[in-house]
Structures are given as structure tokens and as C-alpha cells.
PDB file of N, CA and C in Angstrom:
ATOM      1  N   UNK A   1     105.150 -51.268 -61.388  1.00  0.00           N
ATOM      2  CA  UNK A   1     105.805 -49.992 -61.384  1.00  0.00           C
ATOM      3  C   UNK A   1     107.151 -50.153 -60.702  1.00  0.00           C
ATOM      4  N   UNK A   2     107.936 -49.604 -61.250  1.00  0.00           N
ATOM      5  CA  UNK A   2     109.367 -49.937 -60.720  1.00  0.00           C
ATOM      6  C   UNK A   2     109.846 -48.480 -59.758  1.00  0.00           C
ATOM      7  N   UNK A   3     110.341 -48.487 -58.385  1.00  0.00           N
ATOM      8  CA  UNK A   3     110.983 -47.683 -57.716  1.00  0.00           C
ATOM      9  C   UNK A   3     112.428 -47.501 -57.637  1.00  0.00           C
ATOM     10  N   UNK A   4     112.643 -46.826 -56.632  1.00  0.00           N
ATOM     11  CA  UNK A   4     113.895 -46.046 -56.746  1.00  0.00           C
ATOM     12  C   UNK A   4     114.420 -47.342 -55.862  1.00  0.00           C
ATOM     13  N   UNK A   5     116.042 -47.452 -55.629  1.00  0.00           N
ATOM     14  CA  UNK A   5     116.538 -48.936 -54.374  1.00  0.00           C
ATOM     15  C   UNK A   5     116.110 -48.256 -53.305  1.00  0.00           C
ATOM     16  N   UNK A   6     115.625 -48.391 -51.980  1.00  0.00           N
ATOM     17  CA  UNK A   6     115.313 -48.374 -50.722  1.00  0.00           C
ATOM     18  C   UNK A   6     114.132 -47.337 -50.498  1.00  0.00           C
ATOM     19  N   UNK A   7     112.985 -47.468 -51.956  1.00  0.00           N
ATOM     20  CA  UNK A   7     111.771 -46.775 -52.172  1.00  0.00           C
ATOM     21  C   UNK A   7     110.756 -47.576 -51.413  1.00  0.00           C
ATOM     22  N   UNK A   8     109.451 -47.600 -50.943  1.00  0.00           N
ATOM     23  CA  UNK A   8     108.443 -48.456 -50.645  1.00  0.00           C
ATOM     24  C   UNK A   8     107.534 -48.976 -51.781  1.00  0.00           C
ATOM     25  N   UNK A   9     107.461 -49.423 -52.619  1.00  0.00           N
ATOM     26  CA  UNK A   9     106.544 -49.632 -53.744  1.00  0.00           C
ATOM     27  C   UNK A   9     104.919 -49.180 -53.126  1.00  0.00           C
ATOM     28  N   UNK A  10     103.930 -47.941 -53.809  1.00  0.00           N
ATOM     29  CA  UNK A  10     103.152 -47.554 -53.607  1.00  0.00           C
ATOM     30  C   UNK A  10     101.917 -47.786 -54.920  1.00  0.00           C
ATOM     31  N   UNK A  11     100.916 -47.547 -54.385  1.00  0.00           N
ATOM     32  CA  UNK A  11      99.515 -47.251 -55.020  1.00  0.00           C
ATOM     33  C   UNK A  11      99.389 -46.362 -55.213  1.00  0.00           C
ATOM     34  N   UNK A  12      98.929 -45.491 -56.144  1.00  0.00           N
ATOM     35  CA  UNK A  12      98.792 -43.723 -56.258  1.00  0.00           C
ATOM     36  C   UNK A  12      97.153 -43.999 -57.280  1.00  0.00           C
ATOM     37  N   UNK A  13      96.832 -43.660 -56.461  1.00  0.00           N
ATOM     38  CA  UNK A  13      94.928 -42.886 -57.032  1.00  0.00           C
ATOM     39  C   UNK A  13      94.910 -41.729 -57.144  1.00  0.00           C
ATOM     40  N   UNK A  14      93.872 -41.674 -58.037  1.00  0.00           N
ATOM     41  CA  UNK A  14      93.984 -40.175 -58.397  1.00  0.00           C
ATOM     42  C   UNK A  14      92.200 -39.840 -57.087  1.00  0.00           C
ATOM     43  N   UNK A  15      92.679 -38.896 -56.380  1.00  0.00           N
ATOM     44  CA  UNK A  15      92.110 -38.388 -55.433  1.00  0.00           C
ATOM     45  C   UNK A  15      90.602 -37.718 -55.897  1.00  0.00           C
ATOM     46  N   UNK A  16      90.734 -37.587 -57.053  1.00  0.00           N
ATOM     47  CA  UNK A  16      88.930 -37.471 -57.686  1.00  0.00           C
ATOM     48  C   UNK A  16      88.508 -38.228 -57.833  1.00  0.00           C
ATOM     49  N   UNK A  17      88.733 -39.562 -57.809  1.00  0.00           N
ATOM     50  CA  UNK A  17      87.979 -40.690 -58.085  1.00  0.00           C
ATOM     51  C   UNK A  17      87.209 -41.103 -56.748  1.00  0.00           C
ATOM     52  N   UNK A  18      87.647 -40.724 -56.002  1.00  0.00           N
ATOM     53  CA  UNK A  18      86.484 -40.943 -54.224  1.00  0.00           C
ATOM     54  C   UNK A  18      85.735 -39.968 -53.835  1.00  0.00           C
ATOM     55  N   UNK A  19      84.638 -40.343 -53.402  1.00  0.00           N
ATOM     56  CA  UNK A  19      83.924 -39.470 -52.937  1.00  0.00           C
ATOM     57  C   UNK A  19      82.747 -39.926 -52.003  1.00  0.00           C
ATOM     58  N   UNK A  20      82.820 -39.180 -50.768  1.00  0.00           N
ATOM     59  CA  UNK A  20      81.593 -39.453 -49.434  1.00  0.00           C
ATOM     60  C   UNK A  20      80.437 -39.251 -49.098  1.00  0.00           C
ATOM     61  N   UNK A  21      79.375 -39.764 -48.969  1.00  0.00           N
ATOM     62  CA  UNK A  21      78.152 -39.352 -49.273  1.00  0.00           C
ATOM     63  C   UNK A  21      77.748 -39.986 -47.498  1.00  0.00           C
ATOM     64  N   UNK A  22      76.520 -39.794 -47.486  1.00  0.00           N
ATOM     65  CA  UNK A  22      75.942 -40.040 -46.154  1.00  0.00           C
ATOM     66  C   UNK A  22      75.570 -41.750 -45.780  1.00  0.00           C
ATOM     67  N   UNK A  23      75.691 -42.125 -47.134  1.00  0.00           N
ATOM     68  CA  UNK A  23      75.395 -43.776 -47.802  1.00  0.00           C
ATOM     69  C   UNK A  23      76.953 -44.474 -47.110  1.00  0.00           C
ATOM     70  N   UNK A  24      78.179 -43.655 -47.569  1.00  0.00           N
ATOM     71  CA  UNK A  24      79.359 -44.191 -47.150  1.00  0.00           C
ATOM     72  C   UNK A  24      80.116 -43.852 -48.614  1.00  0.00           C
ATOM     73  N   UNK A  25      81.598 -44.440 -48.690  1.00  0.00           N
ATOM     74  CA  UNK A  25      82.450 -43.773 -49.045  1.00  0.00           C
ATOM     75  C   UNK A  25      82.069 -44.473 -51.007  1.00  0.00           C
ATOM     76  N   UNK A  26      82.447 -44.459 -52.168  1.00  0.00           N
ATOM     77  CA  UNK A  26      82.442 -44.309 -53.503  1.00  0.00           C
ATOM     78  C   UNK A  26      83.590 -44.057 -54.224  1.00  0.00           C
ATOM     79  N   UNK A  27      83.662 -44.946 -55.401  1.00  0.00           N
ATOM     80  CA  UNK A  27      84.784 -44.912 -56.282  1.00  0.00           C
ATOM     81  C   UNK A  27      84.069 -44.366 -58.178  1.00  0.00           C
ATOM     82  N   UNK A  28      84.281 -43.613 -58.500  1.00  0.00           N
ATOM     83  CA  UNK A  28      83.982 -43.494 -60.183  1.00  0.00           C
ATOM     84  C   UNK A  28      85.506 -44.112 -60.851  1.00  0.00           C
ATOM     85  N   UNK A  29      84.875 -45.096 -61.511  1.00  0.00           N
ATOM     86  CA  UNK A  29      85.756 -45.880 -62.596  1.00  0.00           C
ATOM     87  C   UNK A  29      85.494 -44.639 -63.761  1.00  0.00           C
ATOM     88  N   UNK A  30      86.855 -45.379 -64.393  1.00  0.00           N
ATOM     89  CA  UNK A  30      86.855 -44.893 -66.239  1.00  0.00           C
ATOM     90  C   UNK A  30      85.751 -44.505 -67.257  1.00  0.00           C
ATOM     91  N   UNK A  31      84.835 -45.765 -66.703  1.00  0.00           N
ATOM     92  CA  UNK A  31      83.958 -45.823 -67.205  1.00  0.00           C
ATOM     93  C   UNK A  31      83.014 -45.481 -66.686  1.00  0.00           C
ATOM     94  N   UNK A  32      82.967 -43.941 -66.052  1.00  0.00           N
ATOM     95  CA  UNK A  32      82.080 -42.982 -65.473  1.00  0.00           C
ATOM     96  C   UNK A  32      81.024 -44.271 -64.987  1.00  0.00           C
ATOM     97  N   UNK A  33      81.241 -45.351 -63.953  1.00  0.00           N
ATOM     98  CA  UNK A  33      80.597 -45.688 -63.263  1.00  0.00           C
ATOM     99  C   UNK A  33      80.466 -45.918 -61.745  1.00  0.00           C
ATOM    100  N   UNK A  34      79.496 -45.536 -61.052  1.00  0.00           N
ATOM    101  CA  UNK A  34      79.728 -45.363 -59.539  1.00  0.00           C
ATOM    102  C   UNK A  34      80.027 -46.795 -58.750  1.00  0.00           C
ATOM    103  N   UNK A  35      80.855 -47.070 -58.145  1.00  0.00           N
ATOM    104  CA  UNK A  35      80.988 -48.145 -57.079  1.00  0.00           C
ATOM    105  C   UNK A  35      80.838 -48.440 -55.543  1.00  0.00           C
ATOM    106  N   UNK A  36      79.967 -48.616 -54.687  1.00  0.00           N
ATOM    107  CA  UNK A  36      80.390 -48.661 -53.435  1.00  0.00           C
ATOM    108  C   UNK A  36      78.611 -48.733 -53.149  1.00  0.00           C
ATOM    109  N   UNK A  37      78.291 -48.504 -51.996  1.00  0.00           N
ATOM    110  CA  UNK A  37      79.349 -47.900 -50.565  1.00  0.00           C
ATOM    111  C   UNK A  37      79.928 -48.512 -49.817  1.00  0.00           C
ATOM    112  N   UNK A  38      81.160 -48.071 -49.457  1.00  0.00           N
ATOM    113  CA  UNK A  38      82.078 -48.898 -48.608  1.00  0.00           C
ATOM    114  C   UNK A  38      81.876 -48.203 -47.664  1.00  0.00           C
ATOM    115  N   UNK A  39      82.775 -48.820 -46.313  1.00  0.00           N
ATOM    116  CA  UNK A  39      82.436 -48.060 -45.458  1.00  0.00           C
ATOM    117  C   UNK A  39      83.958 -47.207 -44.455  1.00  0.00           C
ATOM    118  N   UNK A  40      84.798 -47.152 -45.377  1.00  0.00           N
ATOM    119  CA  UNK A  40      85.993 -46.602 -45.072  1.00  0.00           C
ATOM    120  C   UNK A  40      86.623 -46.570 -46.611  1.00  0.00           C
ATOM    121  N   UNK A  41      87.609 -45.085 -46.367  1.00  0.00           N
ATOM    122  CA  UNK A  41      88.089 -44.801 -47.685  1.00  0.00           C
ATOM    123  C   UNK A  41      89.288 -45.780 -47.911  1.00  0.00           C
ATOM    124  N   UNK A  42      89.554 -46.352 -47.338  1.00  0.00           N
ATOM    125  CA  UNK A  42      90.917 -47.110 -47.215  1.00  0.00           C
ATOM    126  C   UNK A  42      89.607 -48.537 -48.208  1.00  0.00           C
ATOM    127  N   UNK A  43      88.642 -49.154 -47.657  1.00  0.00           N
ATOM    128  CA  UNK A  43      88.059 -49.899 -48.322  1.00  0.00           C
ATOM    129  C   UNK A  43      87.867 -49.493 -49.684  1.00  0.00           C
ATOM    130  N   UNK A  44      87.258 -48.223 -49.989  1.00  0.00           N
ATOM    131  CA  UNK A  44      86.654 -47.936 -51.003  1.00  0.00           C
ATOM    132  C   UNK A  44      88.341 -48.187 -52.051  1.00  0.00           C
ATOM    133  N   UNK A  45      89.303 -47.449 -51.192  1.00  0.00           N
ATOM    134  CA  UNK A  45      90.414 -47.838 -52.523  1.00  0.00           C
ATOM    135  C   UNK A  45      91.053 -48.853 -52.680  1.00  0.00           C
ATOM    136  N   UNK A  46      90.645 -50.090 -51.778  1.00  0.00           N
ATOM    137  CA  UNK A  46      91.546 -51.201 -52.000  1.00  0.00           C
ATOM    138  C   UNK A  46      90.271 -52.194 -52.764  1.00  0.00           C
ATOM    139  N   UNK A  47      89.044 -51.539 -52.493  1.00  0.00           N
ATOM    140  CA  UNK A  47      88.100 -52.156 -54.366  1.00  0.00           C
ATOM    141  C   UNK A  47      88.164 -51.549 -55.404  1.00  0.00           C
ATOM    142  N   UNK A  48      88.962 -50.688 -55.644  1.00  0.00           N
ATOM    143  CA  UNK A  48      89.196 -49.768 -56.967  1.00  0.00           C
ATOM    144  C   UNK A  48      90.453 -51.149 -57.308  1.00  0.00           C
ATOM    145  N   UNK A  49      91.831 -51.230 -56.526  1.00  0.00           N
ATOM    146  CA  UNK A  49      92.546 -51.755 -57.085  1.00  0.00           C
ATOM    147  C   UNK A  49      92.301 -52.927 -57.408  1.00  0.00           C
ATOM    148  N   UNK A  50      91.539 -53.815 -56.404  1.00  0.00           N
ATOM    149  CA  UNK A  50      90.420 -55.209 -57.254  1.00  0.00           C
ATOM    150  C   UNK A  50      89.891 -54.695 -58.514  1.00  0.00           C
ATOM    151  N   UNK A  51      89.314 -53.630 -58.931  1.00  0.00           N
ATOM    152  CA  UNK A  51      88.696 -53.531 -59.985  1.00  0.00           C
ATOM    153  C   UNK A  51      89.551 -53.386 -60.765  1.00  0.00           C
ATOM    154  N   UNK A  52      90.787 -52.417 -60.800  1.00  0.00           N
ATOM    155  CA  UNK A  52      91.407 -52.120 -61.530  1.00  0.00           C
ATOM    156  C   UNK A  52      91.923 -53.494 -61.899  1.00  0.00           C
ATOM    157  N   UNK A  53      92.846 -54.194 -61.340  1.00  0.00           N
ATOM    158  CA  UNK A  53      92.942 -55.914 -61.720  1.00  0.00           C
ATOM    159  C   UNK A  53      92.353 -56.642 -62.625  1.00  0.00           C
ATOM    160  N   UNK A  54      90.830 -56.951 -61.514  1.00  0.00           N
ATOM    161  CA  UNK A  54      90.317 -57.858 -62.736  1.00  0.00           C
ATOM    162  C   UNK A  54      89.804 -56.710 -64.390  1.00  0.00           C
ATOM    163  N   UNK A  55      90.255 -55.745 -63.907  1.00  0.00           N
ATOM    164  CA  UNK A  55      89.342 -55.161 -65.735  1.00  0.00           C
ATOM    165  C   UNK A  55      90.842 -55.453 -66.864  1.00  0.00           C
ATOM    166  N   UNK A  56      92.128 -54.996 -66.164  1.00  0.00           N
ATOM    167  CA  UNK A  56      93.499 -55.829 -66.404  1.00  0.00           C
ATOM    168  C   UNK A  56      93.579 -56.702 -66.731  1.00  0.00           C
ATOM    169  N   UNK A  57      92.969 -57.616 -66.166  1.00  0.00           N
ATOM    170  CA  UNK A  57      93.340 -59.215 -66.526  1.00  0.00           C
ATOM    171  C   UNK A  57      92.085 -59.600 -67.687  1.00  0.00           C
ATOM    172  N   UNK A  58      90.716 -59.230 -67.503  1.00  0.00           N
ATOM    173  CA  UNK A  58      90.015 -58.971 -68.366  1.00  0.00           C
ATOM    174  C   UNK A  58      90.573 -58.775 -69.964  1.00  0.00           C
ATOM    175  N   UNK A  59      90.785 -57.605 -70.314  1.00  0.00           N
ATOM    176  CA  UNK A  59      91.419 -56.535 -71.130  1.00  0.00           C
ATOM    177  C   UNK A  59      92.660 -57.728 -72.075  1.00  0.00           C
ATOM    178  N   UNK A  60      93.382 -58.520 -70.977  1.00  0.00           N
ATOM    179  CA  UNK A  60      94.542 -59.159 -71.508  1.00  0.00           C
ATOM    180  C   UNK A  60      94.132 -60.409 -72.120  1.00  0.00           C
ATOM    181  N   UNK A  61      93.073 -60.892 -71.374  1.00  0.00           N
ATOM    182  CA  UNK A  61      92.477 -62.206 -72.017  1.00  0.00           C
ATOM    183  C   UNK A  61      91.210 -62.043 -73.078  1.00  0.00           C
ATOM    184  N   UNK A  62      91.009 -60.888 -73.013  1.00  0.00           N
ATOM    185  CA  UNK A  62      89.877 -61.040 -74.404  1.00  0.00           C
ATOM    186  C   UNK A  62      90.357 -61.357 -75.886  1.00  0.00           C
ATOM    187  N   UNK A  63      89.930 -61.921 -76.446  1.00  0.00           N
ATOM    188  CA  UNK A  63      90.228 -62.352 -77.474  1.00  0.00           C
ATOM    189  C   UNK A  63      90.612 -61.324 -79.271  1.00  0.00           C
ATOM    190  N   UNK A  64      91.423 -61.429 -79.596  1.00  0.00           N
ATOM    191  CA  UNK A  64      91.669 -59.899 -80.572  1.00  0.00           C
ATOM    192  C   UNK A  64      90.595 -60.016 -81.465  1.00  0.00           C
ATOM    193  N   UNK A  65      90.348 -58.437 -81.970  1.00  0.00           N
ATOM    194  CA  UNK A  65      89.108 -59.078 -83.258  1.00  0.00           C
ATOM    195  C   UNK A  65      89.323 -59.607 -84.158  1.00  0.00           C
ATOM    196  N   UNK A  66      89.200 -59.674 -85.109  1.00  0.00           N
ATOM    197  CA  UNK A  66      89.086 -60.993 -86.530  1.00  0.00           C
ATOM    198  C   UNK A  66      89.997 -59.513 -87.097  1.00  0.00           C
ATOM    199  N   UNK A  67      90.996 -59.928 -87.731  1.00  0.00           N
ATOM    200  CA  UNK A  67      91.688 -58.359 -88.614  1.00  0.00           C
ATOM    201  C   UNK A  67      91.215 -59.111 -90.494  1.00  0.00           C
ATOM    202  N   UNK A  68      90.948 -57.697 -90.948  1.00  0.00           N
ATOM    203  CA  UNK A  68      89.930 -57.948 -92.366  1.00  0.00           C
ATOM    204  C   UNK A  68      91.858 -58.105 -93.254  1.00  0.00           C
ATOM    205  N   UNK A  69      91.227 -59.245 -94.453  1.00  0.00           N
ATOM    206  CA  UNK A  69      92.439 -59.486 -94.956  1.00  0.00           C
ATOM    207  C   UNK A  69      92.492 -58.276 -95.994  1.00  0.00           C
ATOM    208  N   UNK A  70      94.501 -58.165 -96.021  1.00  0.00           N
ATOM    209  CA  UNK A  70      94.687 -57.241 -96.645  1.00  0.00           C
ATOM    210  C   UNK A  70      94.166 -57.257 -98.485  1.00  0.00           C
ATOM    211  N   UNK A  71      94.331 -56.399 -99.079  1.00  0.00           N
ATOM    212  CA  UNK A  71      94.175 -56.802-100.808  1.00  0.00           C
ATOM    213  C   UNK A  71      95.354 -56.339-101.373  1.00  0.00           C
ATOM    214  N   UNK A  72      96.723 -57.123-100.913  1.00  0.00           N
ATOM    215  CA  UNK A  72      97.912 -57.232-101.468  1.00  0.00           C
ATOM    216  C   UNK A  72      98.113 -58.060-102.332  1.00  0.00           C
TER     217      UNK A  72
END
């Protein structure tokens, strides 16, 4: 993400994605799945951005599907 000159480059979560339970703190991915418990919200969001990463790097290295040939 690119900033403004003499900006701090930031992380921005979307603030529904955490949530605290008596277990400890929780992340819901994309894929409406629960993650955690961590035990500080600062933890819980710096394994969202691990996740977010490797599903990134994932995503980039999977292989494309087979594309069906045209009938030109």
C-alpha cells in the first residue's frame, strides 16, 4: 500500500473481524472461519496478517486451471 511522503505505513483491519470471549481474544477470516485464542488483541491481529500472507502467497502460487480449448 503506498502512503502519503512523511505518512507511517499502516495495517488497517476491519474491526469486526475480532472478537473476545472468556477463552481469549479471535479472528473470523473470509472464509467465515474462527481463529485463535490468542491472548492479546494486538496477538490476535498480528496472526490475521500471518494468515492473510500465507493465503497471499498461497493464492499466487497455485497453479491456473487447465483453460478448455477454444473452437475457432
Amino acid at each position: 500500500m503506498q502512503v502519503r511522503s512523511g505518512e507511517d505505513k499502516k495495517t488497517w483491519f476491519r474491526s469486526d473481524r475480532f472478537f473476545h470471549t472468556a477463552d481469549g481474544w479471535f479472528f473470523i477470516t473470509r472464509e467465515a472461519s474462527q481463529k485463535g485464542p490468542f491472548n492479546t488483541q494486538k496477538e490476535a491481529e498480528n496472526e490475521l496478517t500471518l494468515y492473510i500472507r500465507h493465503m497471499t502467497e498461497d493464492a499466487l502460487t497455485a497453479p491456473l486451471p487447465a483453460r478448455m480449448p477454444s473452437n475457432h
